[in-house]
N, C-alpha and C. Protein backbone atom coordinates (compact mmCIF):
# COMPACT_ATOMS: atom_id res chain seq x y z
N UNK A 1 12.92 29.61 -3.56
CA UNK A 1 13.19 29.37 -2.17
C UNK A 1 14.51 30.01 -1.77
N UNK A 2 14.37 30.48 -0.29
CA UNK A 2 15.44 31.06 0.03
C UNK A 2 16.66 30.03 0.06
N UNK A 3 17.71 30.23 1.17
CA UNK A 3 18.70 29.44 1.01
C UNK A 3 18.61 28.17 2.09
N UNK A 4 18.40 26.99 1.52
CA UNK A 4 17.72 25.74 2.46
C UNK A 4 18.79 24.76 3.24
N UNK A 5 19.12 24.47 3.93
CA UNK A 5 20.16 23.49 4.61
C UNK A 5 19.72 22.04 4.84
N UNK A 6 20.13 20.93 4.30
CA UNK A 6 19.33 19.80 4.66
C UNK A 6 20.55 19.10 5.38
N UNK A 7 19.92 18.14 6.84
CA UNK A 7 20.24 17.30 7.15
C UNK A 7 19.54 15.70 6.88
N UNK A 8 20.66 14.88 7.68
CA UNK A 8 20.06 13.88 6.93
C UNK A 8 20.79 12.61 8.16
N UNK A 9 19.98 11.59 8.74
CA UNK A 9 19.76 10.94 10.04
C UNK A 9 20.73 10.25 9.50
N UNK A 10 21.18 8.79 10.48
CA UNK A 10 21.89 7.51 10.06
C UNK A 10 20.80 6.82 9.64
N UNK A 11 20.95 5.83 8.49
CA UNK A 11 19.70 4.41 8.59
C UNK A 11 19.26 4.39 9.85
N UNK A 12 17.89 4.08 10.11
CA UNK A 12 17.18 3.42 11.17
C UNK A 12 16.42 2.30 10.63
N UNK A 13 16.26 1.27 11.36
CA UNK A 13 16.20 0.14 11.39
C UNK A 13 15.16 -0.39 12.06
N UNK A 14 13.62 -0.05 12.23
CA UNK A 14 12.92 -0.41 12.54
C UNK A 14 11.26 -0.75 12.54
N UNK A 15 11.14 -2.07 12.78
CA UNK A 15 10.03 -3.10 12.55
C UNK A 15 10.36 -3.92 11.42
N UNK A 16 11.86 -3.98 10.80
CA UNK A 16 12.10 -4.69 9.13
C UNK A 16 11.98 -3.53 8.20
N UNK A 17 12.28 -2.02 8.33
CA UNK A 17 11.96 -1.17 7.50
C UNK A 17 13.41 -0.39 7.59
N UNK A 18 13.76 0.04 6.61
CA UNK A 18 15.29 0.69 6.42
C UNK A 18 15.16 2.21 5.92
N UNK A 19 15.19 2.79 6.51
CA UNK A 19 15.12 4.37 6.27
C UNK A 19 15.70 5.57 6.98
N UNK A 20 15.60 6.84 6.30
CA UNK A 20 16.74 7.48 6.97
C UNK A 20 15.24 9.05 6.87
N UNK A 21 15.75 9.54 8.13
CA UNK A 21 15.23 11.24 8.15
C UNK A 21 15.63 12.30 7.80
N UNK A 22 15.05 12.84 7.24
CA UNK A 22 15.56 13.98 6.53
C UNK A 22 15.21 15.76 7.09
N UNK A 23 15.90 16.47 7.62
CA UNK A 23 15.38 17.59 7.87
C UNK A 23 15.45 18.80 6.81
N UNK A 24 14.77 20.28 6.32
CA UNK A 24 15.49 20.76 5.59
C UNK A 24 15.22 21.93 6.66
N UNK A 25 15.79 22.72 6.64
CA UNK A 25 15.91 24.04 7.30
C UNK A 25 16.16 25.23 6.61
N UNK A 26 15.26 26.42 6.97
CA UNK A 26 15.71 27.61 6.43
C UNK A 26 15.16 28.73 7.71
N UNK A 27 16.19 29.28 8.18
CA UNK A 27 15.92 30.27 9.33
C UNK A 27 14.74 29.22 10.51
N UNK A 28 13.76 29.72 10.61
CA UNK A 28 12.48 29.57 12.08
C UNK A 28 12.06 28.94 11.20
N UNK A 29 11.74 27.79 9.43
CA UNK A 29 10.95 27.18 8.92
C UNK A 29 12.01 26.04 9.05
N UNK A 30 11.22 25.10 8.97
CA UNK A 30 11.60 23.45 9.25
C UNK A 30 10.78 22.40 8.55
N UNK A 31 11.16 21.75 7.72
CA UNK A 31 10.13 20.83 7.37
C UNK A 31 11.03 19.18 7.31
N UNK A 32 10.23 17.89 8.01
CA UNK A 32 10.90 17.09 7.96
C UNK A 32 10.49 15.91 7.17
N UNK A 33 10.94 14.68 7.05
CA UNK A 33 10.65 14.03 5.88
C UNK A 33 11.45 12.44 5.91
N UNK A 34 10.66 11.55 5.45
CA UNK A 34 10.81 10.33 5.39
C UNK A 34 11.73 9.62 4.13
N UNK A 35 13.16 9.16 3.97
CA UNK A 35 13.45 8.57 2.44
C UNK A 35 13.67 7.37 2.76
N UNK A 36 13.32 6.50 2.36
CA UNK A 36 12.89 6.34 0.45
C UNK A 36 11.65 6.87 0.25
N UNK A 37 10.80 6.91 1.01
CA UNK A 37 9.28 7.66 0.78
C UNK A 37 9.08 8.81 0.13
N UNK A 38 9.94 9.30 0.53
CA UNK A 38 9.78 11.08 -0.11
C UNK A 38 8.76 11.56 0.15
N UNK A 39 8.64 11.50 1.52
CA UNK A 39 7.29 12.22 1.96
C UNK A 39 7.49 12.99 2.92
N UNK A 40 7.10 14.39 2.99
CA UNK A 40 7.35 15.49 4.77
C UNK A 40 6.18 14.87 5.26
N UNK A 41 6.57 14.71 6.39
CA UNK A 41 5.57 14.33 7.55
C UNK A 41 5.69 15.09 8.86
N UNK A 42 5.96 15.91 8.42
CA UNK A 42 6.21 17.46 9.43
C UNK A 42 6.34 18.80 9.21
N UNK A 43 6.02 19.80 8.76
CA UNK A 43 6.58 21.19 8.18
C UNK A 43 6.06 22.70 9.09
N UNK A 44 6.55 23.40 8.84
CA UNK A 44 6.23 24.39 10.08
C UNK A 44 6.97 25.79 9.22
N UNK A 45 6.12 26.82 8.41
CA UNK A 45 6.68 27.88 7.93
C UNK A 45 7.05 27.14 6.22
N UNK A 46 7.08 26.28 5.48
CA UNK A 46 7.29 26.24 4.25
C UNK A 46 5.36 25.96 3.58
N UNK A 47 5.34 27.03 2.90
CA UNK A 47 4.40 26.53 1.91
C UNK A 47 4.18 25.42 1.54
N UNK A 48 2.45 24.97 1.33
CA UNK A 48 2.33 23.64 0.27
C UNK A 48 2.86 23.66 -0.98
N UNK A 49 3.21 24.67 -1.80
CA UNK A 49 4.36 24.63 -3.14
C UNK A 49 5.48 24.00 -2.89
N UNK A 50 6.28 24.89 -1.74
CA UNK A 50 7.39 24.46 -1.24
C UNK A 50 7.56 22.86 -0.93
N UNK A 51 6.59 22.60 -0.10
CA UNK A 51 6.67 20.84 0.66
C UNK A 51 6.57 20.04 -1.12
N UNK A 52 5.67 20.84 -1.75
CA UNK A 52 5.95 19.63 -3.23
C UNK A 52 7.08 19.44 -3.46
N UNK A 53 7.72 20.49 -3.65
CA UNK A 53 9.10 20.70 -4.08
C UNK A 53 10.29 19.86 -3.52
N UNK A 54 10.36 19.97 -2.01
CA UNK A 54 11.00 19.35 -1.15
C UNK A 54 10.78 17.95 -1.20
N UNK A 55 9.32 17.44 -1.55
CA UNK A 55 8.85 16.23 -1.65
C UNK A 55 9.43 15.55 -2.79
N UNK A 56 9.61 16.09 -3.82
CA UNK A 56 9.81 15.78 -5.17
C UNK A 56 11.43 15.81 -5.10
N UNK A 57 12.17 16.58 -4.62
CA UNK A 57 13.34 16.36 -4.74
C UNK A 57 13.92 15.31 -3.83
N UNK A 58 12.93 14.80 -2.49
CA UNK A 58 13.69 13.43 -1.80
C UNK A 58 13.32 12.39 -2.87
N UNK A 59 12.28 12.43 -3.50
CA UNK A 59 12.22 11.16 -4.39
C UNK A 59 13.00 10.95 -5.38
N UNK A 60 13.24 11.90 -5.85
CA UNK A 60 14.19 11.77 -7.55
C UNK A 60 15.95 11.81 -6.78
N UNK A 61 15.74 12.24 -5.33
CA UNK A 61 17.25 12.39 -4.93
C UNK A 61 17.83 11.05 -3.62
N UNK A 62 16.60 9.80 -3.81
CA UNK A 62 16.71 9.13 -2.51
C UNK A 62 17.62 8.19 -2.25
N UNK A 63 18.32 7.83 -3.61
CA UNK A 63 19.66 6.95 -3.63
C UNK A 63 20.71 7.74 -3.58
N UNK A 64 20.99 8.83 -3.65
CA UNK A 64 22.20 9.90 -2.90
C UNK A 64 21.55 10.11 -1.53
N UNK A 65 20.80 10.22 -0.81
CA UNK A 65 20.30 10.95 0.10
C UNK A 65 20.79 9.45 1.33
N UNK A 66 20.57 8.29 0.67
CA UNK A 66 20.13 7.16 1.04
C UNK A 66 21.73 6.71 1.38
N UNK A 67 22.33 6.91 0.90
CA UNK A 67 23.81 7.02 0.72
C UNK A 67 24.41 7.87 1.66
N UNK A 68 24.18 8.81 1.76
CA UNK A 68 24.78 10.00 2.59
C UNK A 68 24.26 9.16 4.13
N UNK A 69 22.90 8.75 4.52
CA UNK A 69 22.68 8.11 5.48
C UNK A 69 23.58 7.10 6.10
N UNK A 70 24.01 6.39 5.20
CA UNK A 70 24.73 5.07 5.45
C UNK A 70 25.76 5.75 5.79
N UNK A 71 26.56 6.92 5.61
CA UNK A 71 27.80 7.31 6.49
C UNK A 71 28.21 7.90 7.54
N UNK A 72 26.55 8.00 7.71
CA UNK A 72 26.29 8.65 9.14
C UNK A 72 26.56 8.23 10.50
N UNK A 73 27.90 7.97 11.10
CA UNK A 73 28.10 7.26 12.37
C UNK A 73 27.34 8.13 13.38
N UNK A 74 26.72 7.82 13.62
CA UNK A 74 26.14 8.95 14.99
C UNK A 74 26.66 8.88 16.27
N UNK A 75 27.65 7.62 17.01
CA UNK A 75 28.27 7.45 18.09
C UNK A 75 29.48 8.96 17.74
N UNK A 76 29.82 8.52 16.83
CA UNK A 76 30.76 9.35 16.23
C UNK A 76 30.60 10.63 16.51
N UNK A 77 29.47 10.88 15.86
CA UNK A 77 28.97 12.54 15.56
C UNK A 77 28.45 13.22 17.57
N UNK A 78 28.05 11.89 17.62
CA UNK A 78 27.79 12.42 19.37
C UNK A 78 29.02 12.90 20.23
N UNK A 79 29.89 12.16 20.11
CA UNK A 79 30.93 12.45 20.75
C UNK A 79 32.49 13.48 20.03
N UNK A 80 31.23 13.86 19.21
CA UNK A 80 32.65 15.12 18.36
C UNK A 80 33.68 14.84 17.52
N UNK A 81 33.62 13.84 16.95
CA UNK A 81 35.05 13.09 16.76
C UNK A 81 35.02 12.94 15.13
């Protein structure tokens, strides 16, 4: 794979379910994705090899990923600061 950029949401908090979104990006391909699930539930330009791949690395990576979420102030990030 070329060179991939992932973002990664604040916790969201809804119906009693705790999870964070995950985007990965490379140029015009996008594929997005559910953790703790480790599942894309969106992709546009990455191969089905690729989405395994991507899939497999939110699962084995979802307690760092899960982590990185939790520091995500988004009031914060909205307003530049």
């Amino acid at each position: 794979m070329d060179s991939v950029n992932m973002l990664v949401s604040g916790i969201i908090n809804k119906e009693g379910r705790r999870y964070a979104r995950v985007s990965f990006v490379r140029g015009n391909d996008i594929a997005e994705g559910i953790v703790p699930d480790g599942i894309v539930d969106h992709a546009e330009g990455f191969s089905d090899d690729e989405i395994f791949k991507l899939e497999r690395y939110m699962r084995e990576n979802r307690g760092e990923i899960m982590e990185q979420a939790r520091q995500v102030n988004p009031l914060k990030n909205w307003l530049g600061l």
